[in-house]
N, C-alpha and C. Protein backbone atom coordinates (compact mmCIF):
# COMPACT_ATOMS: atom_id res chain seq x y z
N UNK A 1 45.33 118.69 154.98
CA UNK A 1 44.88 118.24 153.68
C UNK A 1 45.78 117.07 153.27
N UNK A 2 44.86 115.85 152.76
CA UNK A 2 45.75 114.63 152.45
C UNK A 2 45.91 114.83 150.92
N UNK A 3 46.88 114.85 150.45
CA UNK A 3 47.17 115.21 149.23
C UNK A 3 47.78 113.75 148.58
N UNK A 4 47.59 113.43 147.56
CA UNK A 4 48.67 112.56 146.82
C UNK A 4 49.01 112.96 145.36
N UNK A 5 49.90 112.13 144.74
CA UNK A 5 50.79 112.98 143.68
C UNK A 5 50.10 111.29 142.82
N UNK A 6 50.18 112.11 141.74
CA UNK A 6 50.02 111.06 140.66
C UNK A 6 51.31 111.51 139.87
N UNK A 7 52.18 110.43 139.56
CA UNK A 7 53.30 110.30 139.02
C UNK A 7 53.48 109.63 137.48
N UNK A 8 54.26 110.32 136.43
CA UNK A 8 54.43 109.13 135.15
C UNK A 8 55.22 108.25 135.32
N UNK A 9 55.64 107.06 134.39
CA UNK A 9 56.53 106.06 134.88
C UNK A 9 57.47 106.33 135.00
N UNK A 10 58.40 107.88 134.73
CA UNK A 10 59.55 108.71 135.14
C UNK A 10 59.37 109.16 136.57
N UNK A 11 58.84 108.77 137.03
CA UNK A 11 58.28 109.61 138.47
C UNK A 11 58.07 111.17 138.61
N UNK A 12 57.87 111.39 137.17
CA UNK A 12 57.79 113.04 137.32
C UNK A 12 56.15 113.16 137.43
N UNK A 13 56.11 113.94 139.01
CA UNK A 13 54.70 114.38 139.12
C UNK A 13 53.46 115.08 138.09
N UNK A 14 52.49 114.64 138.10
CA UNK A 14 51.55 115.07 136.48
C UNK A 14 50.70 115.28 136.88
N UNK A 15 50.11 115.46 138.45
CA UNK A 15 48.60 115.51 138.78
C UNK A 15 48.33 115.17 140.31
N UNK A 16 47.56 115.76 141.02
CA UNK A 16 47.18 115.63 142.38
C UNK A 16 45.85 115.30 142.51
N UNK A 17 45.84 114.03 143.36
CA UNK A 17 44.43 113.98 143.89
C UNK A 17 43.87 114.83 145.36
N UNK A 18 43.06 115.17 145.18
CA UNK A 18 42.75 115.96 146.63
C UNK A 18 41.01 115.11 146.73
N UNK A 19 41.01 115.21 148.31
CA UNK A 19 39.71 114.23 148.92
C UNK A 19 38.87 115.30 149.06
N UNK A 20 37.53 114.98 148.50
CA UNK A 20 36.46 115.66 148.06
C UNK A 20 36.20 116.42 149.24
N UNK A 21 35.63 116.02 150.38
CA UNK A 21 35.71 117.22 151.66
C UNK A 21 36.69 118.21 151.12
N UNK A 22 37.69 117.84 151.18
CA UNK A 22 39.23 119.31 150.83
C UNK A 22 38.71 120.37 149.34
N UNK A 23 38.25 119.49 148.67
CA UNK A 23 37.77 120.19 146.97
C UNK A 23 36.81 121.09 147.38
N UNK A 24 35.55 120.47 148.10
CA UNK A 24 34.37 121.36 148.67
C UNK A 24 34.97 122.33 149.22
N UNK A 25 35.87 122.81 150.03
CA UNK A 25 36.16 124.18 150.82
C UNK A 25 37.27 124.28 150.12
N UNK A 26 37.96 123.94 149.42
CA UNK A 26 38.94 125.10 148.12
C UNK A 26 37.64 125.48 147.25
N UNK A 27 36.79 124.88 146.74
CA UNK A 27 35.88 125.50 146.11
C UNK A 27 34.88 126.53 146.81
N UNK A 28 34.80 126.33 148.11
CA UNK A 28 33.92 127.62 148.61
C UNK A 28 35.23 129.03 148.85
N UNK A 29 36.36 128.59 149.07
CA UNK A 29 37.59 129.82 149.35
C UNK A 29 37.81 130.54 148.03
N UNK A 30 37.66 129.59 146.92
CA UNK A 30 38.29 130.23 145.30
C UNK A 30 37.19 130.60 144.60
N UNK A 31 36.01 130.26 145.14
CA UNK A 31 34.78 130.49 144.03
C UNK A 31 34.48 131.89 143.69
N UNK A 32 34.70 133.56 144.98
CA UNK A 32 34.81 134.31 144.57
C UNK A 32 36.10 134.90 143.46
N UNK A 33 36.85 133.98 143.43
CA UNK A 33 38.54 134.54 142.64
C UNK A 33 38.74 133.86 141.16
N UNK A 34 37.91 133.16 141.35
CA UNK A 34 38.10 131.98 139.83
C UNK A 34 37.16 131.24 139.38
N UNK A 35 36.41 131.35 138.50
CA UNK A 35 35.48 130.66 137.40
C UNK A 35 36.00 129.04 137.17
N UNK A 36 35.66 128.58 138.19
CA UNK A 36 36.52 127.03 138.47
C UNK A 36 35.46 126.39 137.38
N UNK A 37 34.56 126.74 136.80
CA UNK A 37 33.76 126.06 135.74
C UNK A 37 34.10 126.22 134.27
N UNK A 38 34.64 127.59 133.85
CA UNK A 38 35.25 127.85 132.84
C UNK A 38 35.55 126.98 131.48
N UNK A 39 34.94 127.66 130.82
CA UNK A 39 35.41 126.87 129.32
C UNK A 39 35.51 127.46 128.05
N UNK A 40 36.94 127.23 127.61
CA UNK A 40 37.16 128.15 126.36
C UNK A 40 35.64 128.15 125.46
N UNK A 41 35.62 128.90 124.80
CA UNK A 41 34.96 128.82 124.08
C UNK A 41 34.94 128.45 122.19
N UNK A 42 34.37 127.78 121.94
CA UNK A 42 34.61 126.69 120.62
C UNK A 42 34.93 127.65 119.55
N UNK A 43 35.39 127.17 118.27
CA UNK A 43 36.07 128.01 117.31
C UNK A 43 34.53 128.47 116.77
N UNK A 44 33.34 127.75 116.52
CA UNK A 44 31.68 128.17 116.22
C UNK A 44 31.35 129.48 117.04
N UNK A 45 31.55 129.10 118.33
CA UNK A 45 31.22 130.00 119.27
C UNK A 45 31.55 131.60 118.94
N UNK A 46 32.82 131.43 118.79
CA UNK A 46 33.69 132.82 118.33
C UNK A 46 33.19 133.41 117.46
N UNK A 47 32.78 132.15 115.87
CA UNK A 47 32.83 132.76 114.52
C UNK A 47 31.43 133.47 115.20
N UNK A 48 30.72 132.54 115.42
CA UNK A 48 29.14 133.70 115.64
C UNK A 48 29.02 134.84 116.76
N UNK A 49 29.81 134.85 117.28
CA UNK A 49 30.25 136.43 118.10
C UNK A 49 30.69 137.47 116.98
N UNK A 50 31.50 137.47 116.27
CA UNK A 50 32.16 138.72 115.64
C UNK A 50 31.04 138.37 114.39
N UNK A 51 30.26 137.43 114.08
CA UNK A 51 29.38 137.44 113.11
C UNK A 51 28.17 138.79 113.79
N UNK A 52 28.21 138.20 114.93
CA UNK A 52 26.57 139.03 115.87
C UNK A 52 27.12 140.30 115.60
N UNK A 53 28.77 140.73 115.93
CA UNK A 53 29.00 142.27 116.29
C UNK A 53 29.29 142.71 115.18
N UNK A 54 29.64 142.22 113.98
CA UNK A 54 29.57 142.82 112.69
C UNK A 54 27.93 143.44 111.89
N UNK A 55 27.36 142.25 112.05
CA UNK A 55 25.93 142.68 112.28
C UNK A 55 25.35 143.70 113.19
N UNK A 56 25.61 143.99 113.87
CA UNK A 56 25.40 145.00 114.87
C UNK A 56 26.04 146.14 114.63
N UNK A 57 27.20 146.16 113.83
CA UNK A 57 28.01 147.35 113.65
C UNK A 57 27.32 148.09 112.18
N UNK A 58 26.99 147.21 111.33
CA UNK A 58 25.95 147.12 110.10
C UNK A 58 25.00 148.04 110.51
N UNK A 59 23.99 147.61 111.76
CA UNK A 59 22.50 148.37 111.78
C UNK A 59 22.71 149.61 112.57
N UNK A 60 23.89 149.92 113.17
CA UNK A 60 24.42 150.84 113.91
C UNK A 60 24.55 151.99 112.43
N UNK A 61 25.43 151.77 111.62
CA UNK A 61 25.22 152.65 110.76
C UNK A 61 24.25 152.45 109.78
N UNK A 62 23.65 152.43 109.47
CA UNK A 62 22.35 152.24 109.00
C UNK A 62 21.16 152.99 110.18
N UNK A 63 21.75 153.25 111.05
CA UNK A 63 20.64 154.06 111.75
C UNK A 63 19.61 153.43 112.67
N UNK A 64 19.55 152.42 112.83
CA UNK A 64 18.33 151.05 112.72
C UNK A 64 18.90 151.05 114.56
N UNK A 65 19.93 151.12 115.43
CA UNK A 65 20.53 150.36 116.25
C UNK A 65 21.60 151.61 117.08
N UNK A 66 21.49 151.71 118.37
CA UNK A 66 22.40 152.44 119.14
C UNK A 66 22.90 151.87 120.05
N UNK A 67 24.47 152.16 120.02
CA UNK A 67 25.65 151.29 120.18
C UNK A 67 25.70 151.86 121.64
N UNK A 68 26.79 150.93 122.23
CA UNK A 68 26.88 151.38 123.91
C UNK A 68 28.09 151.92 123.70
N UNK A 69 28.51 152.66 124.53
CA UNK A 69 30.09 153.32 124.24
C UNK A 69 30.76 152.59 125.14
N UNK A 70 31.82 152.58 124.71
CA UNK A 70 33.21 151.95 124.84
C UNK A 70 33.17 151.61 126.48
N UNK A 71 33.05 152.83 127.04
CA UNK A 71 33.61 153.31 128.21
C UNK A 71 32.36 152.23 129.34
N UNK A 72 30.99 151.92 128.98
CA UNK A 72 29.94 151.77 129.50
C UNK A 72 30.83 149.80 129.42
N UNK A 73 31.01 149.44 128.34
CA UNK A 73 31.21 147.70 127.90
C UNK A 73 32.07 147.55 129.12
N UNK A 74 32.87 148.41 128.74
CA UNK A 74 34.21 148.22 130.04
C UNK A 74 33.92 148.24 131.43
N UNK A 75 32.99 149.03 131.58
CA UNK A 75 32.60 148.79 133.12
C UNK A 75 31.28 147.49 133.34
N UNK A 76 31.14 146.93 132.79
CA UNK A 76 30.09 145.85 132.15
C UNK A 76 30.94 144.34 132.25
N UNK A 77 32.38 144.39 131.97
CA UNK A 77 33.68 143.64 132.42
C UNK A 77 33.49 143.31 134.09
């Protein structure tokens, strides 16, 4: 693997280029181990998650809605 270092004007290393052949087969070796696509998710994103599960926790008692247990989410991970 031909590797090079991208350096700041301190010469302290900040970044590696790797040649796309080399990226293609780290990406077929890591693709089962790591979500190489990954992306936090936005501060919107969040608010309307605990918005959805508050709502959901709402029709749950109210009768309207049956919840998954704990134990089921976790294996759903």
């Amino acid at each position: 693997m031909n590797l090079q270092y991208i350096s700041d004007n301190k010469g302290k290393k900040t970044g590696v280029f790797i040649p796309i052949d080399d990226w293609k087969i780290l990406q077929k070796h890591l693709s089962g181990l790591v979500e190489l696509d990954y992306q936090e998710p936005t501060k919107a994103e969040i608010l309307e998650g605990l918005k959805n599960a508050f709502n959901e926790v709402k029709l749950h008692r109210e009768g309207k809605i049956k919840l998954k247990p704990a134990r089921q989410l976790l294996h759903e991970l």
